[in-house]
Structure formats: structure tokens, C-alpha cells
PDB file of N, CA and C in Angstrom:
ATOM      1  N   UNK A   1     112.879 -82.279  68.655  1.00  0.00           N
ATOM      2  CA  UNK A   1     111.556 -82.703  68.248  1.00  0.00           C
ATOM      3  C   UNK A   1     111.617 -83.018  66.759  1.00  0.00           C
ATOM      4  N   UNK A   2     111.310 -84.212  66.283  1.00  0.00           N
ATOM      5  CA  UNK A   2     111.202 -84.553  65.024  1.00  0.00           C
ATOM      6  C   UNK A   2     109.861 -84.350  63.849  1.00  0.00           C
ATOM      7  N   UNK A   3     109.886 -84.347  62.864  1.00  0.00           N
ATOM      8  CA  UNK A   3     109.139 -83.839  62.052  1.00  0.00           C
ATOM      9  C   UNK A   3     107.542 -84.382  62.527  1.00  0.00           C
ATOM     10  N   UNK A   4     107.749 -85.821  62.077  1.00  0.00           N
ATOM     11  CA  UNK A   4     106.645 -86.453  62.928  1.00  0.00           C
ATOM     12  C   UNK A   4     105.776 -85.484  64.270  1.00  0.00           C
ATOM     13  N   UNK A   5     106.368 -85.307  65.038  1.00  0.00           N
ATOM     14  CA  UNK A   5     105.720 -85.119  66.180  1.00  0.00           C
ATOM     15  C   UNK A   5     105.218 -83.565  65.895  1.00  0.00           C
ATOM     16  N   UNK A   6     106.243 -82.763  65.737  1.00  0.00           N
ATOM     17  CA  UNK A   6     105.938 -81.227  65.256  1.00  0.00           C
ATOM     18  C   UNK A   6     104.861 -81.109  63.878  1.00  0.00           C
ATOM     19  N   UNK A   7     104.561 -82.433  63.550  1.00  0.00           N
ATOM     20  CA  UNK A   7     103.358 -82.067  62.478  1.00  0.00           C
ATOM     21  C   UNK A   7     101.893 -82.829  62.990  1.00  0.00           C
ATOM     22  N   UNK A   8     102.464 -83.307  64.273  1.00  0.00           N
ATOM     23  CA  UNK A   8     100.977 -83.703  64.819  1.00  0.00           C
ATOM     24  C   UNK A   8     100.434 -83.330  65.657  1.00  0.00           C
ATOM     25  N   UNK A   9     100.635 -81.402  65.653  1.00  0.00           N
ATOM     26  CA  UNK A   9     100.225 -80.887  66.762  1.00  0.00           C
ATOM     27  C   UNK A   9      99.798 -79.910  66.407  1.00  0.00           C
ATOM     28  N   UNK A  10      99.078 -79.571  65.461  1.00  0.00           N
ATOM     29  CA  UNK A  10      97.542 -78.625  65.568  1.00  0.00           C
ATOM     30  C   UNK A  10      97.036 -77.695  64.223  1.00  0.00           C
ATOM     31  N   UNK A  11      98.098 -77.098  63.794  1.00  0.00           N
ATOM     32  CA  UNK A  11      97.507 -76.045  62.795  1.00  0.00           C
ATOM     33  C   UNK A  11      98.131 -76.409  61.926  1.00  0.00           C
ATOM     34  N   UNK A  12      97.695 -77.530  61.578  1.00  0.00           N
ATOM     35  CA  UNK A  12      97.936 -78.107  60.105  1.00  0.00           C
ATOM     36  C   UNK A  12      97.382 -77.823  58.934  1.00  0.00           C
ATOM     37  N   UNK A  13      97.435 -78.138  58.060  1.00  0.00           N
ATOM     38  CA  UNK A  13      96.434 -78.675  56.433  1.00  0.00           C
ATOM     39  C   UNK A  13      95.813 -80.069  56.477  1.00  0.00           C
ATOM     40  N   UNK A  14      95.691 -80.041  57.994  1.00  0.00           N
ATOM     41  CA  UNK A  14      94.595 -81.732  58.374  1.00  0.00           C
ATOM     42  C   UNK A  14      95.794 -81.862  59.460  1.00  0.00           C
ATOM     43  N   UNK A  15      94.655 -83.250  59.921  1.00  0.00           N
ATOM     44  CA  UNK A  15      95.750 -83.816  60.616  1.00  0.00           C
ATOM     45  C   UNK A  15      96.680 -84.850  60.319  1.00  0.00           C
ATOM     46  N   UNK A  16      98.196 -85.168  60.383  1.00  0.00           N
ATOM     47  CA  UNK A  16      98.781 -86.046  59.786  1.00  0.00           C
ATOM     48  C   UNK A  16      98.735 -87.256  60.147  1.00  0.00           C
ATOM     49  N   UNK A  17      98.327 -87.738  61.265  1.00  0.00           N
ATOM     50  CA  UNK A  17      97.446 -88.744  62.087  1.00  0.00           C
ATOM     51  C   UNK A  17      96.561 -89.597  60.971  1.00  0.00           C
ATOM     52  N   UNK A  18      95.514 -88.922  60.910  1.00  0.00           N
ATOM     53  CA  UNK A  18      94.431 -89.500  60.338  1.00  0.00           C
ATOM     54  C   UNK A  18      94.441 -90.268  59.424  1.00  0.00           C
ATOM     55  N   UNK A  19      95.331 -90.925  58.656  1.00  0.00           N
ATOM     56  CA  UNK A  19      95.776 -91.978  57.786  1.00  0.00           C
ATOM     57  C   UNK A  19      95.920 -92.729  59.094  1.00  0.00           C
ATOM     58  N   UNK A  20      95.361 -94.348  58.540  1.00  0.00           N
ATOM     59  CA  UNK A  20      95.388 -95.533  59.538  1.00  0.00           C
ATOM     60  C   UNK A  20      96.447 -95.894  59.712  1.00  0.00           C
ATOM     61  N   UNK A  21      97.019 -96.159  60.636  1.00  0.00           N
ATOM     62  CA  UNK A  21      98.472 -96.279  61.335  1.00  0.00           C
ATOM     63  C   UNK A  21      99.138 -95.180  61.415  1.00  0.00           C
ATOM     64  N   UNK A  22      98.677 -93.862  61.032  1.00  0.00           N
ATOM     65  CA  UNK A  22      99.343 -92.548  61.292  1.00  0.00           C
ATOM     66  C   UNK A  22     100.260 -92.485  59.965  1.00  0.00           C
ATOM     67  N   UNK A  23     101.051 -91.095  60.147  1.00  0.00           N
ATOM     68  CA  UNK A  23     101.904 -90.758  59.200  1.00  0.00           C
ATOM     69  C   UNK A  23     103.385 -91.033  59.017  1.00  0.00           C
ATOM     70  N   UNK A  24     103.862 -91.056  57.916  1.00  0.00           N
ATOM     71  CA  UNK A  24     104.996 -91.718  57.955  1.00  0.00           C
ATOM     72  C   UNK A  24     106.064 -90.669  57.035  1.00  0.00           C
ATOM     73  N   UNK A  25     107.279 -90.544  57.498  1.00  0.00           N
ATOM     74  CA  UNK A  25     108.283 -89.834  56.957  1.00  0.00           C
ATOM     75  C   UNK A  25     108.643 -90.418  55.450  1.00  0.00           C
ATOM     76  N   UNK A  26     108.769 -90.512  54.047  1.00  0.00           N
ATOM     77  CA  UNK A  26     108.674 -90.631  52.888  1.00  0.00           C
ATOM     78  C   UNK A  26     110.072 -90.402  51.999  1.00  0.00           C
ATOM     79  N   UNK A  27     110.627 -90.760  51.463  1.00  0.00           N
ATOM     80  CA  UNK A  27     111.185 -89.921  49.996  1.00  0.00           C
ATOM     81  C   UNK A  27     111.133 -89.663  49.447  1.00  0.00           C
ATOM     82  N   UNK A  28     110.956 -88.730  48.599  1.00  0.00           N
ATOM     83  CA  UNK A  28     110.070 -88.924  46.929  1.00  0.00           C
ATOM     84  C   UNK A  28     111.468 -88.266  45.781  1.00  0.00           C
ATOM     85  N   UNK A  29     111.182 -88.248  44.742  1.00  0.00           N
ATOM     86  CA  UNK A  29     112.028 -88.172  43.825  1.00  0.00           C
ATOM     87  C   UNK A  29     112.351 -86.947  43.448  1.00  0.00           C
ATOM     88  N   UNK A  30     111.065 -85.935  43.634  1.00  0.00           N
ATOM     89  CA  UNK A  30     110.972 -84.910  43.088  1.00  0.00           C
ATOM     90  C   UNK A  30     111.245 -83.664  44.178  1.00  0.00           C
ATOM     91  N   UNK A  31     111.848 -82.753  44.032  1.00  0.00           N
ATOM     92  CA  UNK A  31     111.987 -81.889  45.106  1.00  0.00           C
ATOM     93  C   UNK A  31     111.201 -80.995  45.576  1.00  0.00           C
ATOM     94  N   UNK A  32     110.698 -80.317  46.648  1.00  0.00           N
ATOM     95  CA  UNK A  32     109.782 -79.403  47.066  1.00  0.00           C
ATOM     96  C   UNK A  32     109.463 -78.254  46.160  1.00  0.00           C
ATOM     97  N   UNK A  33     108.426 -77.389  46.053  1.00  0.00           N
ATOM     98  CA  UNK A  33     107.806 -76.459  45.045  1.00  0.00           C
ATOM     99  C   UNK A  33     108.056 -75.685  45.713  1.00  0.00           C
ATOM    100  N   UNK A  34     108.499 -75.190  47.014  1.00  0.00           N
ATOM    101  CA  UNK A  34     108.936 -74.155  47.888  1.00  0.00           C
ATOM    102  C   UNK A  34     109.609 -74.364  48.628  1.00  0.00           C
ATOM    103  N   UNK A  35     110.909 -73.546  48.930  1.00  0.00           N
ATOM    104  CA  UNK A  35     111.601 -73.095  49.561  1.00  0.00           C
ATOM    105  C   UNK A  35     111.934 -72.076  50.652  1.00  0.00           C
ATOM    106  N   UNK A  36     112.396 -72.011  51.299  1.00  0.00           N
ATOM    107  CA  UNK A  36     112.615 -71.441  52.918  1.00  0.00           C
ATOM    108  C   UNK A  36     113.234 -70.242  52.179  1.00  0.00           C
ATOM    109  N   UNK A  37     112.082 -69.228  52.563  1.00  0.00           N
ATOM    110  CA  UNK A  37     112.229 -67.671  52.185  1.00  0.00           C
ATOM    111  C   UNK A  37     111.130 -67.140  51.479  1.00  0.00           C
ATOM    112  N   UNK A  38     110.773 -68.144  50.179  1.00  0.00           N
ATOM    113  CA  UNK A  38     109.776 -67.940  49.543  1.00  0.00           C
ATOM    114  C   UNK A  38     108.107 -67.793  49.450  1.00  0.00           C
ATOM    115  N   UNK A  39     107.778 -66.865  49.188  1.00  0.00           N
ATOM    116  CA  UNK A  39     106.284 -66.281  49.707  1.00  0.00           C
ATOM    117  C   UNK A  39     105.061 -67.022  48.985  1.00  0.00           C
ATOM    118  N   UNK A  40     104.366 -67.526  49.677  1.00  0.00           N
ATOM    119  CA  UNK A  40     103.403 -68.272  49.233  1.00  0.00           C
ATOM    120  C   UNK A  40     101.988 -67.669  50.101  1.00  0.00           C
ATOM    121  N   UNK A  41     100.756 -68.271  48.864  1.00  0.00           N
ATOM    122  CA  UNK A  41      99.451 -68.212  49.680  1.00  0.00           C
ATOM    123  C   UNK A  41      99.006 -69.145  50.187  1.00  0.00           C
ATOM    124  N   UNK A  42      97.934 -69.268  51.153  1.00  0.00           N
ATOM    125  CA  UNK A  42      97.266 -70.524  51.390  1.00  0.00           C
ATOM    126  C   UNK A  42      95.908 -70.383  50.498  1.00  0.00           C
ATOM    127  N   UNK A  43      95.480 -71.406  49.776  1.00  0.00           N
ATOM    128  CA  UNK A  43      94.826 -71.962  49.178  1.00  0.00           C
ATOM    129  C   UNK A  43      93.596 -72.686  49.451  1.00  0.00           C
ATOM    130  N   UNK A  44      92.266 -72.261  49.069  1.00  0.00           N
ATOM    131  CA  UNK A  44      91.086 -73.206  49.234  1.00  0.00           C
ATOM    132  C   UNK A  44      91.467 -74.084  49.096  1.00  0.00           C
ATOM    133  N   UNK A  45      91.265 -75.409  49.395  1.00  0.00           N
ATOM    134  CA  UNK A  45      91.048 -76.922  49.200  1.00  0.00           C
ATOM    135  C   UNK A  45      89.819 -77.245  49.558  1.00  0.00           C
ATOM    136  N   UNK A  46      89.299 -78.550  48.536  1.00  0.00           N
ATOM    137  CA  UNK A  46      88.020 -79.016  49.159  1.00  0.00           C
ATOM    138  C   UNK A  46      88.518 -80.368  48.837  1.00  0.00           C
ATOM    139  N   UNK A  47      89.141 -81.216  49.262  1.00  0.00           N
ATOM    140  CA  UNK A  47      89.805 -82.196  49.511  1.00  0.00           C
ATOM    141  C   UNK A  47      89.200 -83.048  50.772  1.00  0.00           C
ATOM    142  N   UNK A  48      88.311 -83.063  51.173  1.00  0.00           N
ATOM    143  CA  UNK A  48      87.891 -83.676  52.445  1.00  0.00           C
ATOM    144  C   UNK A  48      88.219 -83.352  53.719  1.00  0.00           C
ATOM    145  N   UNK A  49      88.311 -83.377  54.818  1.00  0.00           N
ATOM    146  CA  UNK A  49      88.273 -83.040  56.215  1.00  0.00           C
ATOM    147  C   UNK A  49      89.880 -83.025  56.739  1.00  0.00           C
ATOM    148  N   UNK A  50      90.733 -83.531  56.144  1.00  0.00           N
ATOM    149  CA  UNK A  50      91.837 -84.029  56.675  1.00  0.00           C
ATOM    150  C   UNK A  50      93.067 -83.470  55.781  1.00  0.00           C
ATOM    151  N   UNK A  51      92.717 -82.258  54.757  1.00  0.00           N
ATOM    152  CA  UNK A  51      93.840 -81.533  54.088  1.00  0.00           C
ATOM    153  C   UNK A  51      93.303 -79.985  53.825  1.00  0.00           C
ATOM    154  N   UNK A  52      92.747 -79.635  55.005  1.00  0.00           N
ATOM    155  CA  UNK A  52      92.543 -77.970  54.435  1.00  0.00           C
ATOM    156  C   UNK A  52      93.336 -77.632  55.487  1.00  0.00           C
ATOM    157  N   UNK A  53      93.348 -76.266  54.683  1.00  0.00           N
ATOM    158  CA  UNK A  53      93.920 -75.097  55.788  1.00  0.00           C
ATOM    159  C   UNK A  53      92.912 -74.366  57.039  1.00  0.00           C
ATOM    160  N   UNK A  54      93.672 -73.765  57.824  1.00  0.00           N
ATOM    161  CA  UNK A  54      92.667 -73.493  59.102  1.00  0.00           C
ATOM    162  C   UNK A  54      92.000 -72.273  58.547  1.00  0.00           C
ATOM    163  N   UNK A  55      90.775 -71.860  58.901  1.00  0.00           N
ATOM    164  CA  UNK A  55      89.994 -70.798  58.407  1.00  0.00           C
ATOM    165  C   UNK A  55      91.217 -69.542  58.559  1.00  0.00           C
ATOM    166  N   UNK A  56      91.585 -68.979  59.598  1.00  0.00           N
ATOM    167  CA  UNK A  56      92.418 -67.867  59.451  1.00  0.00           C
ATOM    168  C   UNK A  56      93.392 -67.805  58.763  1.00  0.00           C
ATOM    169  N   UNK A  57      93.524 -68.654  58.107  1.00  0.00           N
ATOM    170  CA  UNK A  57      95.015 -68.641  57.352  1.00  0.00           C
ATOM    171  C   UNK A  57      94.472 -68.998  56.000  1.00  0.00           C
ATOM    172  N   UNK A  58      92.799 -68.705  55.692  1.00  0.00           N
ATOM    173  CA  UNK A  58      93.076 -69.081  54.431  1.00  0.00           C
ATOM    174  C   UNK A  58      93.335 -67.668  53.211  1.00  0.00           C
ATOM    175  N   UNK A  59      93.622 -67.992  52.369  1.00  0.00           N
ATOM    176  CA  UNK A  59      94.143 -66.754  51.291  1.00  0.00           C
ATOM    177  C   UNK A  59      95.217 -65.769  51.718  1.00  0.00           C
ATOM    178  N   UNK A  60      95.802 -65.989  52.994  1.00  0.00           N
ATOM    179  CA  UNK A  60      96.488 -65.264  54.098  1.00  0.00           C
ATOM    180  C   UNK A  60      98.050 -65.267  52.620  1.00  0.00           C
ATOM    181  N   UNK A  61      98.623 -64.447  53.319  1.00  0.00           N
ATOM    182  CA  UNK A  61     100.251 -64.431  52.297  1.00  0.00           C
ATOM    183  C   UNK A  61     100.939 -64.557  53.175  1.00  0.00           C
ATOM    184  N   UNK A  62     102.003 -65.759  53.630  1.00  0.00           N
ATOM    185  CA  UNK A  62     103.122 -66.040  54.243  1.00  0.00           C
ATOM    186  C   UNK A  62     104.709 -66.375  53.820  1.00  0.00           C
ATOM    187  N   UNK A  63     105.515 -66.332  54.661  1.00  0.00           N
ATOM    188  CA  UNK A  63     107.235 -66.846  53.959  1.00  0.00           C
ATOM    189  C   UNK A  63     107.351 -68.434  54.993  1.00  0.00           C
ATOM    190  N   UNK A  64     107.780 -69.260  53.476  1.00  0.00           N
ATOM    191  CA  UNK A  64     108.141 -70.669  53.652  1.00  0.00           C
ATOM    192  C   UNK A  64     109.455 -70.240  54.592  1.00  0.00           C
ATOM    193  N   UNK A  65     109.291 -70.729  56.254  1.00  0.00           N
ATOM    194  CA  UNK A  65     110.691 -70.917  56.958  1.00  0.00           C
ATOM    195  C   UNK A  65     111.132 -72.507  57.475  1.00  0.00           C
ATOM    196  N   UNK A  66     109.923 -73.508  56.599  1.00  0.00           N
ATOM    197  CA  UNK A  66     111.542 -74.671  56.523  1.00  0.00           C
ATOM    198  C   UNK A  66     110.306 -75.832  55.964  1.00  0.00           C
ATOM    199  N   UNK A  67     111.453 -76.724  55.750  1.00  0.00           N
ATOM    200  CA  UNK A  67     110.271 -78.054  54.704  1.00  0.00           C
ATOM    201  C   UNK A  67     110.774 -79.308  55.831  1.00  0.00           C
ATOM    202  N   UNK A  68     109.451 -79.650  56.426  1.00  0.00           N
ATOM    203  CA  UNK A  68     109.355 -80.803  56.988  1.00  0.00           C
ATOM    204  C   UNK A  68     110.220 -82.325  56.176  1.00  0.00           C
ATOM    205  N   UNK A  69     109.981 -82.580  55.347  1.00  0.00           N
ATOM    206  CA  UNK A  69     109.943 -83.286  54.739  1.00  0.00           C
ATOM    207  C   UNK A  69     108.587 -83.787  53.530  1.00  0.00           C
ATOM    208  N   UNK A  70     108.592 -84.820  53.374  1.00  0.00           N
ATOM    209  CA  UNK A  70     107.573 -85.689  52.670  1.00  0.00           C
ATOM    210  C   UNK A  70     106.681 -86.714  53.557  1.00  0.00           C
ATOM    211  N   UNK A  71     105.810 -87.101  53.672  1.00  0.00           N
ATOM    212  CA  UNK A  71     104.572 -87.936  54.426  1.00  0.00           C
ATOM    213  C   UNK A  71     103.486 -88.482  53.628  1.00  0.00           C
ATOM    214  N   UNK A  72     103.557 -89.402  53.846  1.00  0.00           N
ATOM    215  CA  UNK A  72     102.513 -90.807  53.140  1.00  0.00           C
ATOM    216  C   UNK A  72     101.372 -90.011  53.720  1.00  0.00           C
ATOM    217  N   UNK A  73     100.434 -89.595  53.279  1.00  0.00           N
ATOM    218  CA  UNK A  73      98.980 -88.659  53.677  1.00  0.00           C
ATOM    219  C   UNK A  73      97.705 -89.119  53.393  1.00  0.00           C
ATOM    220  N   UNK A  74      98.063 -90.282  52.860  1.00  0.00           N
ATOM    221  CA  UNK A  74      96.180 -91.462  52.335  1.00  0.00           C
ATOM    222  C   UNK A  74      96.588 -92.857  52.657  1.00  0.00           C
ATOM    223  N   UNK A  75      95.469 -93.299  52.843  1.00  0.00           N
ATOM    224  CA  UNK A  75      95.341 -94.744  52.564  1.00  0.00           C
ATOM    225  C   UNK A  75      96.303 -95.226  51.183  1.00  0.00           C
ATOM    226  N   UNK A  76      96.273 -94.644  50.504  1.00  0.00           N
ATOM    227  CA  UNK A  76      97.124 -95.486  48.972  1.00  0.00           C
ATOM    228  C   UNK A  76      98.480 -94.581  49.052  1.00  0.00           C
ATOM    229  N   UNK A  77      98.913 -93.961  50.128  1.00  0.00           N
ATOM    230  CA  UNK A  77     100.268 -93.809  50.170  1.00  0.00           C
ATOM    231  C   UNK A  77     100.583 -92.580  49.483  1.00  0.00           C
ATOM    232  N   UNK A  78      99.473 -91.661  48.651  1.00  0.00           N
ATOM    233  CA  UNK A  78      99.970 -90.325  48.585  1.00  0.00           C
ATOM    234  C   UNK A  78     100.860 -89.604  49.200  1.00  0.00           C
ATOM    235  N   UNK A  79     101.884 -88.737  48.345  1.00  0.00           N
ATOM    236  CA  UNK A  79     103.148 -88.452  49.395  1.00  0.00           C
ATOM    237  C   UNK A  79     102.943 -87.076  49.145  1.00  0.00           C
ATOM    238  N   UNK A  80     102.890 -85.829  49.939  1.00  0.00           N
ATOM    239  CA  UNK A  80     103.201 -84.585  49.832  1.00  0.00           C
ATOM    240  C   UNK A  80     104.395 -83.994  50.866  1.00  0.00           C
ATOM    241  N   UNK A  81     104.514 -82.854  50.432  1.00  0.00           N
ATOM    242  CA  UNK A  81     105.271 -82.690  51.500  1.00  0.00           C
ATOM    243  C   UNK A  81     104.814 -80.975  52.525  1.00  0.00           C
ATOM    244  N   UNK A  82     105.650 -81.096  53.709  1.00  0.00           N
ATOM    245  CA  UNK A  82     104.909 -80.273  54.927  1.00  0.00           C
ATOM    246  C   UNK A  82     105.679 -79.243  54.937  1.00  0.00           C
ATOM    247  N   UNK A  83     105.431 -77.949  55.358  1.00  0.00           N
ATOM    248  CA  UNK A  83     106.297 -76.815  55.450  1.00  0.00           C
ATOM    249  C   UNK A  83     105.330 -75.957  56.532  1.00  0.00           C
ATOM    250  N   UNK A  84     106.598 -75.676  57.210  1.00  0.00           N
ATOM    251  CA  UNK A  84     106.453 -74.485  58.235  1.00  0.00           C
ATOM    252  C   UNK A  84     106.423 -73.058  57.724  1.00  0.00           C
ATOM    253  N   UNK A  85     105.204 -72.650  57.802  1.00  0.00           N
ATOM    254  CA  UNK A  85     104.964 -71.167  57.033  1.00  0.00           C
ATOM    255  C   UNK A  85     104.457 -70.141  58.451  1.00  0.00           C
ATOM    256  N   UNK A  86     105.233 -68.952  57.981  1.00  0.00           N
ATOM    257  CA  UNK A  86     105.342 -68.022  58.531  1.00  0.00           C
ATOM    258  C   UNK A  86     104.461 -66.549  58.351  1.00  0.00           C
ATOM    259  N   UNK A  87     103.536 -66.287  59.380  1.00  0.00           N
ATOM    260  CA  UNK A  87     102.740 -65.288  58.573  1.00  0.00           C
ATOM    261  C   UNK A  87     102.332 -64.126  59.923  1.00  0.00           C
ATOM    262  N   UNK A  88     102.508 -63.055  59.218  1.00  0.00           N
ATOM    263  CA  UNK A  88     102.394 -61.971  59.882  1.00  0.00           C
ATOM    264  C   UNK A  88     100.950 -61.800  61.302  1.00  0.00           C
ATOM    265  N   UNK A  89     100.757 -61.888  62.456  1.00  0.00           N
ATOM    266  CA  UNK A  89      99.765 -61.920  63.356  1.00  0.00           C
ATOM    267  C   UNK A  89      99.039 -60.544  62.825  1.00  0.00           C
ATOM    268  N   UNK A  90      99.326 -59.211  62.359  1.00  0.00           N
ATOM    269  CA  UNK A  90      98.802 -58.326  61.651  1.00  0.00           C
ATOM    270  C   UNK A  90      98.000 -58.316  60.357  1.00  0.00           C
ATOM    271  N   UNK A  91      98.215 -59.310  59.721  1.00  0.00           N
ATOM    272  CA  UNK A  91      97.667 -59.615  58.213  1.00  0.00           C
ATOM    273  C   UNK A  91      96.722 -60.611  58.691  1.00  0.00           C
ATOM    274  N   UNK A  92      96.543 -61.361  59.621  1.00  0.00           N
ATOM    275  CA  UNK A  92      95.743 -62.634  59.445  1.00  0.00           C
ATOM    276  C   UNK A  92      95.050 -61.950  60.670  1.00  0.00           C
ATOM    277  N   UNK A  93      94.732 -60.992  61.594  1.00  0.00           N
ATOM    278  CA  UNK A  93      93.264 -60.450  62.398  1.00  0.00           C
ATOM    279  C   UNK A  93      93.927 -59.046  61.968  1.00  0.00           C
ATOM    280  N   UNK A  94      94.635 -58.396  61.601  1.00  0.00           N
ATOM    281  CA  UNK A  94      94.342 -56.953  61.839  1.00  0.00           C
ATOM    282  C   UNK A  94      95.051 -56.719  63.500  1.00  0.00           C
ATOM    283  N   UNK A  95      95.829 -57.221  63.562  1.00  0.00           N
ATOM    284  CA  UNK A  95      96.290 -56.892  65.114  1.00  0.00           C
ATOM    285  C   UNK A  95      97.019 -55.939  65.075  1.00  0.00           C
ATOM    286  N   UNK A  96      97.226 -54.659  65.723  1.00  0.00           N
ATOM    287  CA  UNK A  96      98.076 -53.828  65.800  1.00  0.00           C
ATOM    288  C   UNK A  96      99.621 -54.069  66.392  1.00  0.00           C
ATOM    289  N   UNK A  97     100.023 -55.488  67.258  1.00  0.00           N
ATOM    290  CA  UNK A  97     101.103 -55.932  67.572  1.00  0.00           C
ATOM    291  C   UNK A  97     102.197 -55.735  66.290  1.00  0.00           C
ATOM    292  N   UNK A  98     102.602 -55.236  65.846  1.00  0.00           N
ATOM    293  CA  UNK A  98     103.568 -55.672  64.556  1.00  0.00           C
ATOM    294  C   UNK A  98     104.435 -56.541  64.676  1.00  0.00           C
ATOM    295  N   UNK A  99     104.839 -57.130  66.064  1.00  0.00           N
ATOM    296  CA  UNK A  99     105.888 -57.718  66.277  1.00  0.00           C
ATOM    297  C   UNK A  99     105.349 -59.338  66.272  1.00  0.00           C
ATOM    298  N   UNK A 100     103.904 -60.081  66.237  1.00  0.00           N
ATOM    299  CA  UNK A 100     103.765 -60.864  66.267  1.00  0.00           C
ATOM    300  C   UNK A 100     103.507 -61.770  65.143  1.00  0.00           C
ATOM    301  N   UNK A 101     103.391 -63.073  65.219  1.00  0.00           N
ATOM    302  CA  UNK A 101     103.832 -63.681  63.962  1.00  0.00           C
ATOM    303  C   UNK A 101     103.043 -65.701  64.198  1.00  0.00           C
ATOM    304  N   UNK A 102     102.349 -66.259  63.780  1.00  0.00           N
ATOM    305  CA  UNK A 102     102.438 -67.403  63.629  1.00  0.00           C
ATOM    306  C   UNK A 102     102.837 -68.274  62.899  1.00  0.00           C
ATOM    307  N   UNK A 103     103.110 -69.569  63.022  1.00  0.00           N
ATOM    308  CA  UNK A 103     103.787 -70.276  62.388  1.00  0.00           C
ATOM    309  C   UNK A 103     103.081 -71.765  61.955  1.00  0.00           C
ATOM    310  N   UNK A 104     102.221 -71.717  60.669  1.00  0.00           N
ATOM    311  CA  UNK A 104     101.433 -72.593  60.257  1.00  0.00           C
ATOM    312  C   UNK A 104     101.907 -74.245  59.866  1.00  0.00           C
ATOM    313  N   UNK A 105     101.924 -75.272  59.892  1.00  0.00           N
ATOM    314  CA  UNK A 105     102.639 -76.226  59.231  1.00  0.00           C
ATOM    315  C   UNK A 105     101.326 -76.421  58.563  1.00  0.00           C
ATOM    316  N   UNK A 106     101.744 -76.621  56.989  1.00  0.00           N
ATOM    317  CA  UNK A 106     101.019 -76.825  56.117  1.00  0.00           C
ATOM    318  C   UNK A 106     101.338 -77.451  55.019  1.00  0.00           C
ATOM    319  N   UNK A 107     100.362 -78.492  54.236  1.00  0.00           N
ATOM    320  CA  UNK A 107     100.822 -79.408  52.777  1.00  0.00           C
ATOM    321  C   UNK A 107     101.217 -78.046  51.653  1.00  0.00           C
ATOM    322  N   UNK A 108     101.665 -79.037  51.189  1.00  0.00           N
ATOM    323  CA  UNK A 108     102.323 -78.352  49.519  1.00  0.00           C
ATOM    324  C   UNK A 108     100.498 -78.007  48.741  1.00  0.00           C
ATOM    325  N   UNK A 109     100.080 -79.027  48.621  1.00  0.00           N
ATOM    326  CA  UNK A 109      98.450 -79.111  47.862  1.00  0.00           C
ATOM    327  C   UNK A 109      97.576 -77.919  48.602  1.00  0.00           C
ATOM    328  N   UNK A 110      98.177 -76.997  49.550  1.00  0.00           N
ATOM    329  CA  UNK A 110      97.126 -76.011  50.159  1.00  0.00           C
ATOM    330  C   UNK A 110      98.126 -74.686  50.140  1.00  0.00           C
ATOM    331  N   UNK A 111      99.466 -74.422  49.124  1.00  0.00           N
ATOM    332  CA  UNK A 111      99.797 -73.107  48.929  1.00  0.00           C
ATOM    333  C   UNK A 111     100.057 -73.069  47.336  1.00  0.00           C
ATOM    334  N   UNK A 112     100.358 -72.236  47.023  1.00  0.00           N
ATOM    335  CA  UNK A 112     100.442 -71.696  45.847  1.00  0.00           C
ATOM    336  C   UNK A 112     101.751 -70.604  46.070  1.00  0.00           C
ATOM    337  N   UNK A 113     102.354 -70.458  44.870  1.00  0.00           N
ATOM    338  CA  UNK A 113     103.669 -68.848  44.528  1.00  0.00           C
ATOM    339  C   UNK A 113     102.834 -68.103  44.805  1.00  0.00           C
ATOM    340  N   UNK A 114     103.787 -67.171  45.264  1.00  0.00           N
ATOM    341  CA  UNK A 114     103.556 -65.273  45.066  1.00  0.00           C
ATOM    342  C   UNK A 114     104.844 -65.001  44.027  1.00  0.00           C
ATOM    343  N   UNK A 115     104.114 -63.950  43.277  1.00  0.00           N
ATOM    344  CA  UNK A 115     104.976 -63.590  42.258  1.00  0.00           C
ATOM    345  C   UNK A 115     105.161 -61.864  43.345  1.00  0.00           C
ATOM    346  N   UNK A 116     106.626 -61.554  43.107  1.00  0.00           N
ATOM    347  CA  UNK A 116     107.388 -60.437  43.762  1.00  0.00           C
ATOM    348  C   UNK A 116     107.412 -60.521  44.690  1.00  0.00           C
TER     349      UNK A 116
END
């Protein structure tokens, strides 16, 4: 399954769709702000309908486990890039499962570092 498809299926930071003609795989120059391991938050955005995070996952603390790539995300070709974040099913309802876990794909513009 390619990036494309695995980012147009549900618990996104929007949908990657919603740019006219859909989304497109990118290069950009500059390298990702996170890395696979590294603990990040999710972040308010008020960016319009098509780049927030899902209510349960917001302010949530997760570990970056891999970077999609980069994706053209507007009409004028804004490029961010997507990452598969990893976050405890215990921290985001209070579930007593310890063993469970979801796995968010989300923009760069909707996490932020954790320091330690």
C-alpha cells in the first residue's frame, strides 16, 4: 500500500483528497522536523476544515513511527509532510487495556517537540 492511499483513509490532519485533483506525492528541499522515534504533541490548528487533528488526539503525546513523505496540500501547491504517529489507547480515553495503541497519520503543521 502506498503513501497515497494509506493517507486517504481516515484519521488524518484533514483529508488529503480535498485539494482539487487530490493529493500528490512532492519533494521538497528541506528535511522532516520529526523523526521515527521521536515524541511529539498534537497541536490546535485553526487552519480550516481540511488540516486539523481529530478531537481525540488533540494535545494527546505520541512517538513519530514513520514519515509518509511530502504532499502538495492546497490549491497553490503548499507542501507538508505526513507522519504516522503512534499513541498510547490509555492516554487518549483512559482505557485500562495497556496493550492498545492507535496509529494517527498526521501533517507536520499539527505536531510540535516534546522535550525528554
Amino acid at each position: 500500500m502506498g503513501p497515497r492511499r494509506r493517507a486517504q483513509r481516515g484519521h488524518l490532519c484533514g483529508p488529503v483528497g480535498a485539494v482539487s485533483g487530490g493529493a500528490s506525492v512532492t519533494a521538497v528541499e528541506r528535511q522532516p522536523a520529526f523523526a521515527p522515534g521521536e515524541r511529539v504533541r498534537v497541536v490546535t490548528v485553526d487552519v480550516g476544515p481540511y488540516k486539523r487533528p481529530p478531537e481525540y488526539a488533540e494535545d494527546a503525546v505520541g512517538t513519530v513511527k514513520g514519515v509518509h513523505g511530502t504532499y502538495a496540500t492546497t490549491a497553490d501547491g503548499e507542501e507538508s509532510y505526513l507522519y504516522s504517529v503512534r499513541f498510547d489507547g490509555k492516554r487518549l480515553w483512559d482505557d485500562p487495556d495497556a496493550n492498545r495503541s492507535v496509529r494517527v497519520d498526521l501533517w507536520e503543521g499539527c505536531l510540535a517537540g516534546v522535550d525528554g
